[in-house]
C-alpha atoms as a PDB file:
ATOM      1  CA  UNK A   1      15.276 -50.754  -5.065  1.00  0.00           C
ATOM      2  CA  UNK A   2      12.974 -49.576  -2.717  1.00  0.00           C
ATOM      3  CA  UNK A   3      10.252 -46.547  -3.942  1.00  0.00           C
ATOM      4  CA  UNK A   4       8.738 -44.877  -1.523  1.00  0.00           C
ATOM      5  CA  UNK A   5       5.689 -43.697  -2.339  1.00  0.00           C
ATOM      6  CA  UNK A   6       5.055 -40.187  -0.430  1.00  0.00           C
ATOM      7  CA  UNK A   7       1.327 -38.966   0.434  1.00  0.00           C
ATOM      8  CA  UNK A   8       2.169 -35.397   1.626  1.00  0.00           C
ATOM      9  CA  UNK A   9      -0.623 -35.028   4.003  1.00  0.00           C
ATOM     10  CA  UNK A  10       0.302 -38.034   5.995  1.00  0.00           C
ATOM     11  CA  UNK A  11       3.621 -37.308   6.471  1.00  0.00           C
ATOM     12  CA  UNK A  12       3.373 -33.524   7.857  1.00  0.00           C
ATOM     13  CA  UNK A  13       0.843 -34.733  10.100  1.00  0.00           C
ATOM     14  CA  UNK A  14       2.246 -37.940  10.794  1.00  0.00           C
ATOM     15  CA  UNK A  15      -0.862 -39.890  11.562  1.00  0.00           C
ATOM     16  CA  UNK A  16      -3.219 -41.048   8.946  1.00  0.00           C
ATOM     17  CA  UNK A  17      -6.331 -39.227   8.549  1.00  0.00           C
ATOM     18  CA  UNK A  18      -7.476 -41.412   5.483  1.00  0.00           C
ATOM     19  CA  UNK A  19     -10.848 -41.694   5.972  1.00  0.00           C
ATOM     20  CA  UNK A  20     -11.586 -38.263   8.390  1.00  0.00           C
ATOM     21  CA  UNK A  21     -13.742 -36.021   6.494  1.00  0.00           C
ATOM     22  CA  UNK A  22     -12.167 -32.630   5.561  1.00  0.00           C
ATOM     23  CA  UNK A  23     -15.255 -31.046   7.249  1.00  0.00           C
ATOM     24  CA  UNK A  24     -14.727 -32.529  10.510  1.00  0.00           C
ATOM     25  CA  UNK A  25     -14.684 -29.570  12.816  1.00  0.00           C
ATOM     26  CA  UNK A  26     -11.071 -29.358  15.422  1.00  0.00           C
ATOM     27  CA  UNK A  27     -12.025 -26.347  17.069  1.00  0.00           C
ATOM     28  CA  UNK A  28     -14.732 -23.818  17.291  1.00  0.00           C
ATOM     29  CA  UNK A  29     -15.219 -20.623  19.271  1.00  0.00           C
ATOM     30  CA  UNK A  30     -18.732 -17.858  19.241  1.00  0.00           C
ATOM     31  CA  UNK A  31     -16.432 -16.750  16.034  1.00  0.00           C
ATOM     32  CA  UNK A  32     -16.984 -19.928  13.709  1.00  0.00           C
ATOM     33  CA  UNK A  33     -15.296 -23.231  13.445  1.00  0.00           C
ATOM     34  CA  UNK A  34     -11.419 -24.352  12.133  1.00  0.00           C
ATOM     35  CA  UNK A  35     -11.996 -27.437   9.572  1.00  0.00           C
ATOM     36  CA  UNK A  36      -9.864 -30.337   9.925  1.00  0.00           C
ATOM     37  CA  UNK A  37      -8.934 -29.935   6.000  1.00  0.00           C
ATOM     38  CA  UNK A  38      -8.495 -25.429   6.496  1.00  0.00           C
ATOM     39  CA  UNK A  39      -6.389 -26.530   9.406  1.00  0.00           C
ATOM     40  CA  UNK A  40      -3.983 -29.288   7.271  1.00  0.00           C
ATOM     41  CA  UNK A  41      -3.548 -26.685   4.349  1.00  0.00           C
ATOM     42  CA  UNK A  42      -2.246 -24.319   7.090  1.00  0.00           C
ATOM     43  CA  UNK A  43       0.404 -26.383   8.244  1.00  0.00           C
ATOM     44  CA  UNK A  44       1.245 -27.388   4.963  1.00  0.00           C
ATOM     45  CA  UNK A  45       1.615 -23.951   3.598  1.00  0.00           C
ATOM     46  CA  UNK A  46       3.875 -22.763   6.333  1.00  0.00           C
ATOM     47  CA  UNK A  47       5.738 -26.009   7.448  1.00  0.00           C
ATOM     48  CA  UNK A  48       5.033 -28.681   4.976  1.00  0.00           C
ATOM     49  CA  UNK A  49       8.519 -28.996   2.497  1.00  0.00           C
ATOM     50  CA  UNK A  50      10.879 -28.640   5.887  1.00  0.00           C
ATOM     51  CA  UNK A  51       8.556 -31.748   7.689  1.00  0.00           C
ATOM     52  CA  UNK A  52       8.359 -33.622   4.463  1.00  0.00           C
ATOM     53  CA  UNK A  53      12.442 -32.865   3.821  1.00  0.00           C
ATOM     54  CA  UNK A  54      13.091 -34.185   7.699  1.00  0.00           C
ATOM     55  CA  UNK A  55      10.814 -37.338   7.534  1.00  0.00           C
ATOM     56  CA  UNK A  56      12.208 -38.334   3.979  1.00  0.00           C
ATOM     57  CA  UNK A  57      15.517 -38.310   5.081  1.00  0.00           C
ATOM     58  CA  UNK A  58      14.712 -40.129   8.421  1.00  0.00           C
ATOM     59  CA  UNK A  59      12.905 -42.747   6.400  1.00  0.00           C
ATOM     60  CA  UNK A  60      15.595 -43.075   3.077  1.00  0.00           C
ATOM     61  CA  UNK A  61      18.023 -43.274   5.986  1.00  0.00           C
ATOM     62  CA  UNK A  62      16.456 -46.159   7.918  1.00  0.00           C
ATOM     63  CA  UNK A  63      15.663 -48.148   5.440  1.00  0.00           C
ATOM     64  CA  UNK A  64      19.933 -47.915   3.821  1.00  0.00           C
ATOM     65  CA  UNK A  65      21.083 -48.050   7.271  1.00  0.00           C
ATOM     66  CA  UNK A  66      19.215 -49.109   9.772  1.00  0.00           C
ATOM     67  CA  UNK A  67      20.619 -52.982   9.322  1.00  0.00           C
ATOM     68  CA  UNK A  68      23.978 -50.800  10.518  1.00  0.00           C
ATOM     69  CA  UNK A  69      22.934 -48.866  13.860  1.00  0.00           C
ATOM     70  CA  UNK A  70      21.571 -50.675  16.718  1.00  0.00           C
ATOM     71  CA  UNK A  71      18.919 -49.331  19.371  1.00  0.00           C
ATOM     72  CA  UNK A  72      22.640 -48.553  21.289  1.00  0.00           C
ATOM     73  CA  UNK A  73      23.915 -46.683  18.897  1.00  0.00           C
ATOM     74  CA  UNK A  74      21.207 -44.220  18.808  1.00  0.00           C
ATOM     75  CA  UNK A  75      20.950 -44.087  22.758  1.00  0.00           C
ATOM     76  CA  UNK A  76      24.663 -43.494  22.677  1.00  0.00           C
ATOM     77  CA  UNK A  77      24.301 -40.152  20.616  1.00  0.00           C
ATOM     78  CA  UNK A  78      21.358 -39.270  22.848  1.00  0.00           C
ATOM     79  CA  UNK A  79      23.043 -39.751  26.357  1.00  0.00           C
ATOM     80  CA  UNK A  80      26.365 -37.723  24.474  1.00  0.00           C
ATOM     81  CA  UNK A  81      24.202 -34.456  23.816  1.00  0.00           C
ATOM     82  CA  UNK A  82      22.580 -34.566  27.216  1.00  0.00           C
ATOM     83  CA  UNK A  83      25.849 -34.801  29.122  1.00  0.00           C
ATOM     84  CA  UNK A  84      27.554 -32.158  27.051  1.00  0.00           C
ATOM     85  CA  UNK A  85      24.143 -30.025  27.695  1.00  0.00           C
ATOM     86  CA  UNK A  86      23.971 -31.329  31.441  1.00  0.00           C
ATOM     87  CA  UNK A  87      21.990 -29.195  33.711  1.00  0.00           C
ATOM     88  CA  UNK A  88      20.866 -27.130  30.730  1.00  0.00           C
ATOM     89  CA  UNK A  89      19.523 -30.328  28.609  1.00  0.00           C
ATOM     90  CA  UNK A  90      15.881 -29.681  29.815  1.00  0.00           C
ATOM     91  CA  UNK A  91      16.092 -26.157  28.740  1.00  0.00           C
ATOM     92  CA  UNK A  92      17.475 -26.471  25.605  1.00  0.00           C
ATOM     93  CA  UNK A  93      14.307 -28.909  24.658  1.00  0.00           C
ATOM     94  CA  UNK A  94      11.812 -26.476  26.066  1.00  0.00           C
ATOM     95  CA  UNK A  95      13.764 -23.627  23.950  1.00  0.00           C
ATOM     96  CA  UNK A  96      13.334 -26.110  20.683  1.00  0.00           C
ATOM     97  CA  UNK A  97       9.604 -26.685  21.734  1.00  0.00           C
ATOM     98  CA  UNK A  98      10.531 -30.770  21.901  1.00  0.00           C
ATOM     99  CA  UNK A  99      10.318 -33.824  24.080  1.00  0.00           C
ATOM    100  CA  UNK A 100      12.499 -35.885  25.165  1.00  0.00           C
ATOM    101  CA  UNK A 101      11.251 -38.703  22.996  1.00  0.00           C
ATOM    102  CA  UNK A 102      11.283 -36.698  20.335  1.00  0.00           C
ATOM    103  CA  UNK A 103      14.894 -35.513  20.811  1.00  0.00           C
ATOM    104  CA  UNK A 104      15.860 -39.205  21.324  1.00  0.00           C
ATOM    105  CA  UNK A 105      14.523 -39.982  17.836  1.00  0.00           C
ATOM    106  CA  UNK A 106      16.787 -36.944  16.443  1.00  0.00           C
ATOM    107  CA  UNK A 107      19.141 -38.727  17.714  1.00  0.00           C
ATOM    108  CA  UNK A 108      18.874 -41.879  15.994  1.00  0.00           C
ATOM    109  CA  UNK A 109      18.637 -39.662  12.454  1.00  0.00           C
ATOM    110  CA  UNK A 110      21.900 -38.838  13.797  1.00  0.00           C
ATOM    111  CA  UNK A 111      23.480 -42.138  14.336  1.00  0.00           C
ATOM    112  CA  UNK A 112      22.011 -42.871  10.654  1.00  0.00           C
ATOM    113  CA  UNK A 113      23.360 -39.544   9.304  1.00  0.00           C
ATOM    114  CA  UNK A 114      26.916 -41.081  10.909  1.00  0.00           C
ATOM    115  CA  UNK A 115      26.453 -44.569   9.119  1.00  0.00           C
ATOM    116  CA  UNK A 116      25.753 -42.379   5.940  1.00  0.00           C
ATOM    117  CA  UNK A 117      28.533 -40.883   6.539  1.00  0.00           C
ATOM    118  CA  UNK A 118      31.158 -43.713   6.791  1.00  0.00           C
ATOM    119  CA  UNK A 119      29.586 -45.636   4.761  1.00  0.00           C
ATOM    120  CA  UNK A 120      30.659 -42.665   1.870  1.00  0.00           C
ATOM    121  CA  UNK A 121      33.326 -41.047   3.329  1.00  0.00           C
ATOM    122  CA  UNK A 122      36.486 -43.395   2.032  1.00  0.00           C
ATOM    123  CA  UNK A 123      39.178 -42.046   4.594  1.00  0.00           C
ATOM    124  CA  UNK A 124      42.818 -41.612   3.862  1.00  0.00           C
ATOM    125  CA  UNK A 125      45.852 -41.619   5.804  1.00  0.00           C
ATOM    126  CA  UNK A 126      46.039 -37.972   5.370  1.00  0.00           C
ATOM    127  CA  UNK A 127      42.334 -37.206   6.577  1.00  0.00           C
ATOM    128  CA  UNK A 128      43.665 -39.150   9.624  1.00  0.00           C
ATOM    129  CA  UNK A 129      47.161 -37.363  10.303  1.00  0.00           C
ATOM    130  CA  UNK A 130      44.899 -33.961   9.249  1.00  0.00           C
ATOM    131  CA  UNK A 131      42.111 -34.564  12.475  1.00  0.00           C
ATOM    132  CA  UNK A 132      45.491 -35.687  14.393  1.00  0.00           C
ATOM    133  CA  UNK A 133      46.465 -32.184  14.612  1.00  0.00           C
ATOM    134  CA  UNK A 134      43.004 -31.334  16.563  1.00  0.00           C
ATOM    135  CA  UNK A 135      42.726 -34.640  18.533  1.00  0.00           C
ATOM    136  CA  UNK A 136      43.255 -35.231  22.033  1.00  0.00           C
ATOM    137  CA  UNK A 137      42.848 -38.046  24.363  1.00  0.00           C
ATOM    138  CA  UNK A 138      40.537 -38.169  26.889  1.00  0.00           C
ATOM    139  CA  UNK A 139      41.417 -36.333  30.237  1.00  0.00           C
ATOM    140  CA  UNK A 140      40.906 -35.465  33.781  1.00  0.00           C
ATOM    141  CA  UNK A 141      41.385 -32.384  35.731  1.00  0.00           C
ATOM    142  CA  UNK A 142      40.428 -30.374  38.358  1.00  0.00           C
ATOM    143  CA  UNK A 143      39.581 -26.742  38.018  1.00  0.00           C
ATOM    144  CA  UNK A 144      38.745 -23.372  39.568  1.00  0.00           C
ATOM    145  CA  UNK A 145      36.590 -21.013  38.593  1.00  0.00           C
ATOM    146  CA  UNK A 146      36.274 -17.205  39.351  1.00  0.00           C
ATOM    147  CA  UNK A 147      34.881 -14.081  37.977  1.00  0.00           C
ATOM    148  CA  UNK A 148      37.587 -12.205  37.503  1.00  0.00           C
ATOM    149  CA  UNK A 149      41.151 -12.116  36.644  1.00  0.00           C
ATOM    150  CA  UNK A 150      42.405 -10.373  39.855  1.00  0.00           C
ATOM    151  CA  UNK A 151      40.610 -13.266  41.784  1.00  0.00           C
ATOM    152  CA  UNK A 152      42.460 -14.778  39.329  1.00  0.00           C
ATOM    153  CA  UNK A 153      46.085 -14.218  39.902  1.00  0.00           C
ATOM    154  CA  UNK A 154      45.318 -14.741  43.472  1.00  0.00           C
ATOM    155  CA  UNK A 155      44.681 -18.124  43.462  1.00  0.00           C
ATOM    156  CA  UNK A 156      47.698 -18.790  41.101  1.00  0.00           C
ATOM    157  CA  UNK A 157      49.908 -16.852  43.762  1.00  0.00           C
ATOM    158  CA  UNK A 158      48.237 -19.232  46.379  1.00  0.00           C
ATOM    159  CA  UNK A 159      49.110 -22.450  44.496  1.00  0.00           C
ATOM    160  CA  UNK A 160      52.262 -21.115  43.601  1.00  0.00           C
ATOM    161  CA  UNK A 161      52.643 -20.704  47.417  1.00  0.00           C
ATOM    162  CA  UNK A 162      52.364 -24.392  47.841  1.00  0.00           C
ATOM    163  CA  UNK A 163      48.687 -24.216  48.844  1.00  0.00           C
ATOM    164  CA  UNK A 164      46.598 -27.304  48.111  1.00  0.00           C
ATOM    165  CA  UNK A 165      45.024 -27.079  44.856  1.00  0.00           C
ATOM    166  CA  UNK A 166      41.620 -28.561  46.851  1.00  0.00           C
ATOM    167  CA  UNK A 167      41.578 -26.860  49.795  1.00  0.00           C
ATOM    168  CA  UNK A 168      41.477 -23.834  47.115  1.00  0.00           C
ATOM    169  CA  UNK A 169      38.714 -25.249  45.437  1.00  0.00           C
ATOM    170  CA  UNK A 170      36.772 -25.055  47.925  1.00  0.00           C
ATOM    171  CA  UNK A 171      37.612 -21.374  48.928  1.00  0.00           C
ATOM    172  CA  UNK A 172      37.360 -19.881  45.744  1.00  0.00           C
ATOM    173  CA  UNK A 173      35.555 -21.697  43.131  1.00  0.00           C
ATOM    174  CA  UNK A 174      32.278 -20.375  41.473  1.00  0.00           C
ATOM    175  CA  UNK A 175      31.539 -23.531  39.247  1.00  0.00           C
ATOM    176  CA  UNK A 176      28.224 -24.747  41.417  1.00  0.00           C
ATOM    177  CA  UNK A 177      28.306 -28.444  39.123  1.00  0.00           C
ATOM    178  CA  UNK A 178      32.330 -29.270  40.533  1.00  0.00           C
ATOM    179  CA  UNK A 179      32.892 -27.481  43.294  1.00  0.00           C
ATOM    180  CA  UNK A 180      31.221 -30.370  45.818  1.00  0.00           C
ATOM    181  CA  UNK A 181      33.404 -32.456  43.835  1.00  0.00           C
ATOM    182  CA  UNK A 182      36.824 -31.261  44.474  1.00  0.00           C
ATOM    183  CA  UNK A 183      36.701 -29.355  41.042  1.00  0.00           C
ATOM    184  CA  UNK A 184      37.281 -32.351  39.096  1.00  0.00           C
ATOM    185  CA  UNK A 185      36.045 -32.606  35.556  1.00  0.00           C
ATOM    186  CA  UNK A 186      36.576 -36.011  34.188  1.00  0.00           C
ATOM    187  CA  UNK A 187      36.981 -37.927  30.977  1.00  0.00           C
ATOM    188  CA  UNK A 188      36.785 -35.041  28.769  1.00  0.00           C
ATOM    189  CA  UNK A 189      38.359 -34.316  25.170  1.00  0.00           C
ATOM    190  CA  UNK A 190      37.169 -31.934  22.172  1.00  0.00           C
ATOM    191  CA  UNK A 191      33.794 -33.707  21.697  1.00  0.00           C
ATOM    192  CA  UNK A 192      32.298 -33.721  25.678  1.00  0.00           C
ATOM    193  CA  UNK A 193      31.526 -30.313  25.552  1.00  0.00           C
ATOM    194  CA  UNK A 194      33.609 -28.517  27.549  1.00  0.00           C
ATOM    195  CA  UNK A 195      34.622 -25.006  26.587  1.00  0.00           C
ATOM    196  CA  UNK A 196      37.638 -24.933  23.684  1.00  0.00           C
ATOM    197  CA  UNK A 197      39.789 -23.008  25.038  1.00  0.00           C
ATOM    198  CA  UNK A 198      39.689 -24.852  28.437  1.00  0.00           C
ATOM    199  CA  UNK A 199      40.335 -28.202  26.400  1.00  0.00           C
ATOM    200  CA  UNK A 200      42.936 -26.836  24.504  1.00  0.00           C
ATOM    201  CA  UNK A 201      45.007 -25.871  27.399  1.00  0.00           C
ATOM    202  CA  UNK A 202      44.200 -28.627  29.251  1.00  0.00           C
ATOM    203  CA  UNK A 203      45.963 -30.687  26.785  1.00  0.00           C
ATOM    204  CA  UNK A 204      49.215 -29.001  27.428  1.00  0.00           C
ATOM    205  CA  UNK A 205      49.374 -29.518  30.594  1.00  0.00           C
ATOM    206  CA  UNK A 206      51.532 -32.765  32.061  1.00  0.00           C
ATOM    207  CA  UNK A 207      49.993 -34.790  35.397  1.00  0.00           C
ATOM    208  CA  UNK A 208      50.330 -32.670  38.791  1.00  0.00           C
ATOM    209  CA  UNK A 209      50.992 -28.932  36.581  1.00  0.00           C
ATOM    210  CA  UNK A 210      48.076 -25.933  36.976  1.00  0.00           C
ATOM    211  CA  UNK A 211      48.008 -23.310  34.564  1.00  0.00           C
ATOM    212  CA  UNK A 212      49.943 -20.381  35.569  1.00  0.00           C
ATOM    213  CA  UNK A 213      47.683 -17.703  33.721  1.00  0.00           C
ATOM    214  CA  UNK A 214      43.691 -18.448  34.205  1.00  0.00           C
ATOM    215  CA  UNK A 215      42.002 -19.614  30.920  1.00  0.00           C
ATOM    216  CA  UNK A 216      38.948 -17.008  30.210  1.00  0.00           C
ATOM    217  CA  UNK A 217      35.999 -19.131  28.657  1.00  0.00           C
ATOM    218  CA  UNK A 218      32.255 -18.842  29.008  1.00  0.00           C
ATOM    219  CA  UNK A 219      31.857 -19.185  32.754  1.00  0.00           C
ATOM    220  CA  UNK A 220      34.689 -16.955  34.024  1.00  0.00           C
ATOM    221  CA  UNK A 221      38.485 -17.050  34.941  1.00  0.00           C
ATOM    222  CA  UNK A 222      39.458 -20.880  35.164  1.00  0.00           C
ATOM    223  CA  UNK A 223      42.549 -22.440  36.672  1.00  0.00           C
ATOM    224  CA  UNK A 224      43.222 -26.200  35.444  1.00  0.00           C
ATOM    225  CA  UNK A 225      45.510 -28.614  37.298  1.00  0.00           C
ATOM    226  CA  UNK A 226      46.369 -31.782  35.050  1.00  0.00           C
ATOM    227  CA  UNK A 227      45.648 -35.054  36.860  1.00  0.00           C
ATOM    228  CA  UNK A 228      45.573 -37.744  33.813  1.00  0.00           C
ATOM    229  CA  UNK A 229      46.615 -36.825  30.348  1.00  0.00           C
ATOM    230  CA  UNK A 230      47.983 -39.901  28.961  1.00  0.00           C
ATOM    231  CA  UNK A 231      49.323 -37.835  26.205  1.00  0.00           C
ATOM    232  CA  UNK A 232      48.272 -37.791  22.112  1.00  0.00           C
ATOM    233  CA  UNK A 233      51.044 -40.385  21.104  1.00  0.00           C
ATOM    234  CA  UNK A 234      50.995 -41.360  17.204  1.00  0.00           C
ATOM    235  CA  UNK A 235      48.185 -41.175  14.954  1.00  0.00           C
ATOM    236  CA  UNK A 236      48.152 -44.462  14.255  1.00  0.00           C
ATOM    237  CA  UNK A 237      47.405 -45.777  18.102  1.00  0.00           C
ATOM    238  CA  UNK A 238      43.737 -43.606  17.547  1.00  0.00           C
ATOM    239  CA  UNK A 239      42.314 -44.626  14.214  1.00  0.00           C
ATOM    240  CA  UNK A 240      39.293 -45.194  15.911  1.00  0.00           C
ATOM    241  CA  UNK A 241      38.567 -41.863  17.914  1.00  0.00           C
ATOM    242  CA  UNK A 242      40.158 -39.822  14.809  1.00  0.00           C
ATOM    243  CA  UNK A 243      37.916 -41.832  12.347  1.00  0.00           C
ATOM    244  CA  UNK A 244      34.403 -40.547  14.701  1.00  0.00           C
ATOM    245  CA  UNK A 245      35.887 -37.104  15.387  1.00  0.00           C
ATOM    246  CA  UNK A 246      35.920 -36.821  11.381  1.00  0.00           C
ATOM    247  CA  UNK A 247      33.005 -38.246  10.801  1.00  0.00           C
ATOM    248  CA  UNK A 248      31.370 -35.857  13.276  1.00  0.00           C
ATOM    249  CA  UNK A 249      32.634 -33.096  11.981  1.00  0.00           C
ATOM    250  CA  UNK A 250      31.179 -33.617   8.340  1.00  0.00           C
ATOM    251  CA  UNK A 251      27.929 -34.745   9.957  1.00  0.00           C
ATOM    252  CA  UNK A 252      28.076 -31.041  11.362  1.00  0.00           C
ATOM    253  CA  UNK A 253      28.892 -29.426   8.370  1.00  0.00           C
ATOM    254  CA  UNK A 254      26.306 -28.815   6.092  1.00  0.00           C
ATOM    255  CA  UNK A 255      28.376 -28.338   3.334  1.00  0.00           C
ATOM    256  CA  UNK A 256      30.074 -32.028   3.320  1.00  0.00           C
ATOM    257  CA  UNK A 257      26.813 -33.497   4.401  1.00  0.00           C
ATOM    258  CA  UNK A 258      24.501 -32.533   1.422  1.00  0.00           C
ATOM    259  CA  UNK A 259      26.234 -34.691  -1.170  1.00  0.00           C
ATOM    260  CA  UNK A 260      25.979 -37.709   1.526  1.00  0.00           C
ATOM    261  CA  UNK A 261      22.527 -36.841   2.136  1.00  0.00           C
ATOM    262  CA  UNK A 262      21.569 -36.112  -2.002  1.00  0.00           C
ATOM    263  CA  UNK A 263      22.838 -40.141  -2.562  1.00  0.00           C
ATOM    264  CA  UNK A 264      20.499 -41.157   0.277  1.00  0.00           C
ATOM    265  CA  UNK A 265      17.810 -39.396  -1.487  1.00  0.00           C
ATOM    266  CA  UNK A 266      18.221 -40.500  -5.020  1.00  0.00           C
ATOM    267  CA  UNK A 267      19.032 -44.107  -3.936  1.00  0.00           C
ATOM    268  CA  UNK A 268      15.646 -44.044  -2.006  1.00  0.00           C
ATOM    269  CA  UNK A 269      13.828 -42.760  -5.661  1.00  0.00           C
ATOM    270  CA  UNK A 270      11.867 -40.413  -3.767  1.00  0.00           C
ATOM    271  CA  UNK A 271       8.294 -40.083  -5.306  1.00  0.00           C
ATOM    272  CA  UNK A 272       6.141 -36.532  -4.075  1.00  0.00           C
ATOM    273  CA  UNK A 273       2.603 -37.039  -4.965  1.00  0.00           C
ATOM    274  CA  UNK A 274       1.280 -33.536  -3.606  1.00  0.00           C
ATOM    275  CA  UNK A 275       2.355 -31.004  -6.026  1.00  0.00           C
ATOM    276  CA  UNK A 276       2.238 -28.426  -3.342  1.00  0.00           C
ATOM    277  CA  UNK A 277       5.749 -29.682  -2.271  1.00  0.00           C
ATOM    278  CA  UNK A 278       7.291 -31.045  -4.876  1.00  0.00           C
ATOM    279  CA  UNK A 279      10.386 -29.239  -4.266  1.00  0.00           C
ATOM    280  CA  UNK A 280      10.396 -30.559  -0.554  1.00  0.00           C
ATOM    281  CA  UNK A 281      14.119 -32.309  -1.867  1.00  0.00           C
ATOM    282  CA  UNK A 282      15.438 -30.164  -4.651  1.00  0.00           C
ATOM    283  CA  UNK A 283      17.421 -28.032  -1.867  1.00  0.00           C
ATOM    284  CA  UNK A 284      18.895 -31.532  -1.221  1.00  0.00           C
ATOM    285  CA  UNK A 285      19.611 -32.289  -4.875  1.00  0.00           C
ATOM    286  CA  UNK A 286      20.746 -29.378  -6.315  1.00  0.00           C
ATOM    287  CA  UNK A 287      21.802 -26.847  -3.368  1.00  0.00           C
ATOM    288  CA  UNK A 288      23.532 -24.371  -5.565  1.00  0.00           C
ATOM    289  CA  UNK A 289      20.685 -23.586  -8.302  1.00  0.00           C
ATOM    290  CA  UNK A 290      17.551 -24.339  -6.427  1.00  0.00           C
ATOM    291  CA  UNK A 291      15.760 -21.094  -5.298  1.00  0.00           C
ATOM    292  CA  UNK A 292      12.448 -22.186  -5.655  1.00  0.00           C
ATOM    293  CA  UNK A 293      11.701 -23.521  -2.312  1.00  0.00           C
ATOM    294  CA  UNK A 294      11.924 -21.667   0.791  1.00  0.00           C
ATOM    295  CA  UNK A 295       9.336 -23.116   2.803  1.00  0.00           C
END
C-alpha cells in the first residue's frame, strides 16, 4: 500500500519552498519587514489542519479512485453546480473567495467523494424502493411568476377563463431568466436545483394541467403548467437515477460520509511529519471523541 509521506509546510502552501530561506523577506513597509518563515507559521497556525485535512483527502482519494472517474466525470459535477447556481454561479465563487479553476477541482474531489461512495455503499433493494418515494423523473414545464398571491389568483382565474397559458406569460410573469422563453423550465427533477416545493408539485401535475393554487417558493407566487412528465413508473425501470440520487445524498451528509471518508484515510496510512498538526485527521478518525483539534 501506498504511504504518503506528508511535509506540512508544503502542503498548506502548496508549492515547494525547499530550498527558500526562512529569512527571505515577502513584504516590507517604513514599519519593518514580514519573513517568508513568520509569514508560513501564520497560516499554519490559523488554517493549517483544515488545508492539510482537504489536500489529504483530495490526494488518498485520487490515488483509490482516480483509475474510476474520468476528466468527464469531474466536468460533469462542475457544469451540474453551475447550472443549478446559473446566473448566480459567479457570485457564489466571489462570496467563497475562489476561482473557477479552483471550484472545478472541488469538483473532481467530488466525483472522487461519489466513487468513494459507491464503491462502499453496498445498496439494497430497500435503499432503492426507500429513495423511490422522493424520486422523480425528469420534467418540463412552463411557469409564471408573481409577487403576490392576489396577482396570483388572477392569473389562475385568467387560465381558468381559457386564456393562453403564454400569452399570460408574457403579461404577468416576473421570472427575468424564462419569461423571453415562454416560461418554460426544462429537464428538471429534485437534483437541478429548482425550488422543492415547485418540484414537488410539479410532479403531480399530468401533461396540459396548471396548478390551480400558486406554489409560494423563493422567488414569489408561481403557477406551473405540466408539459412532459413521463410519470415515476416502478422502481425498478430507475436503478440508475435512484442509485446517484442516494449516493448524493450521503455525499451531502456529513454524517454517512465520515466513515467513507475515515477508510480512505486509513487505507492511504496517512503519515504527519509536523507535529503542529498532527491531529489534521483525528476529526476524520474518531469524530465522536476527538476535541483536540479545532483549527
Amino acid at each position: 500500500m501506498k504511504k504518503l509521506m506528508i511535509a506540512g509546510a508544503a502542503l498548506l502552501l502548496a508549492v515547494t519552498i525547499a530550498g527558500c530561506s526562512g529569512d527571505k523577506t515577502v513584504a516590507s513597509t517604513t514599519s519593518g519587514k514580514i519573513k517568508q518563515e513568520e509569514l508560513y507559521n501564520k497560516m499554519k497556525g490559523k488554517y493549517g489542519e483544515a488545508t492539510l485535512r482537504e489536500m489529504l483527502i483530495s490526494t488518498a482519494l485520487e490515488d483509490q479512485y482516480g483509475d474510476k472517474v474520468s476528466k468527464k466525470d469531474g466536468e460533469a459535477e462542475f457544469n451540474k453546480t453551475k447550472k443549478q447556481l446559473g446566473d448566480q454561479f459567479a457570485a457564489a465563487l466571489q462570496q467563497s473567495n475562489i476561482t473557477e479553476s479552483d471550484f472545478k477541482e472541488t469538483s473532481r474531489t467530488r466525483a472522487l467523494l461519489k466513487a468513494a461512495a459507491a464503491d462502499q455503499k453496498k445498496l439494497k433493494d430497500a435503499d432503492y424502493k426507500e429513495a423511490f418515494k422522493t424520486w422523480v423523473p425528469k420534467m418540463s414545464a412552463q411557469q409564471i411568476v408573481v409577487a403576490d398571491e392576489e396577482k396570483a389568483k388572477e392569473v389562475i382565474a385568467k387560465l381558468d377563463a381559457g386564456e393562453d397559458f403564454t400569452k399570460l406569460v408574457k403579461e404577468y410573469s416576473t421570472d427575468t431568466t424564462t419569461k423571453d422563453k415562454e416560461g418554460k423550465i426544462e429537464n428538471f427533477d429534485n437534483s437541478t436545483g429548482l425550488d422543492a416545493t415547485l418540484v414537488a408539485a410539479a410532479s403531480k401535475l399530468k401533461d396540459g394541467e396548471y396548478t390551480k393554487e400558486a406554489v409560494q417558493g423563493q422567488t414569489g407566487y408561481t403557477i406551473l403548467k405540466m408539459t412532459k412528465n413521463p410519470g415515476k413508473g416502478k422502481w425498478e425501470d430507475h436503478k440508475k437515477e435512484l442509485k446517484e440520487q442516494i449516493i448524493d445524498e450521503i455525499v451531502a451528509d456529513q454524517a454517512q460520509l465520515q466513515p467513507i471518508l475515515a477508510k480512505v484515510i486509513k487505507k492511504a496510512n496517512v503519515q504527519i511529519e509536523d507535529k503542529d498538526m498532527k491531529n489534521a485527521v483525528a476529526s476524520i478518525l474518531e469524530p465522536a471523541t476527538n476535541t483536540t483539534s479545532t483549527k
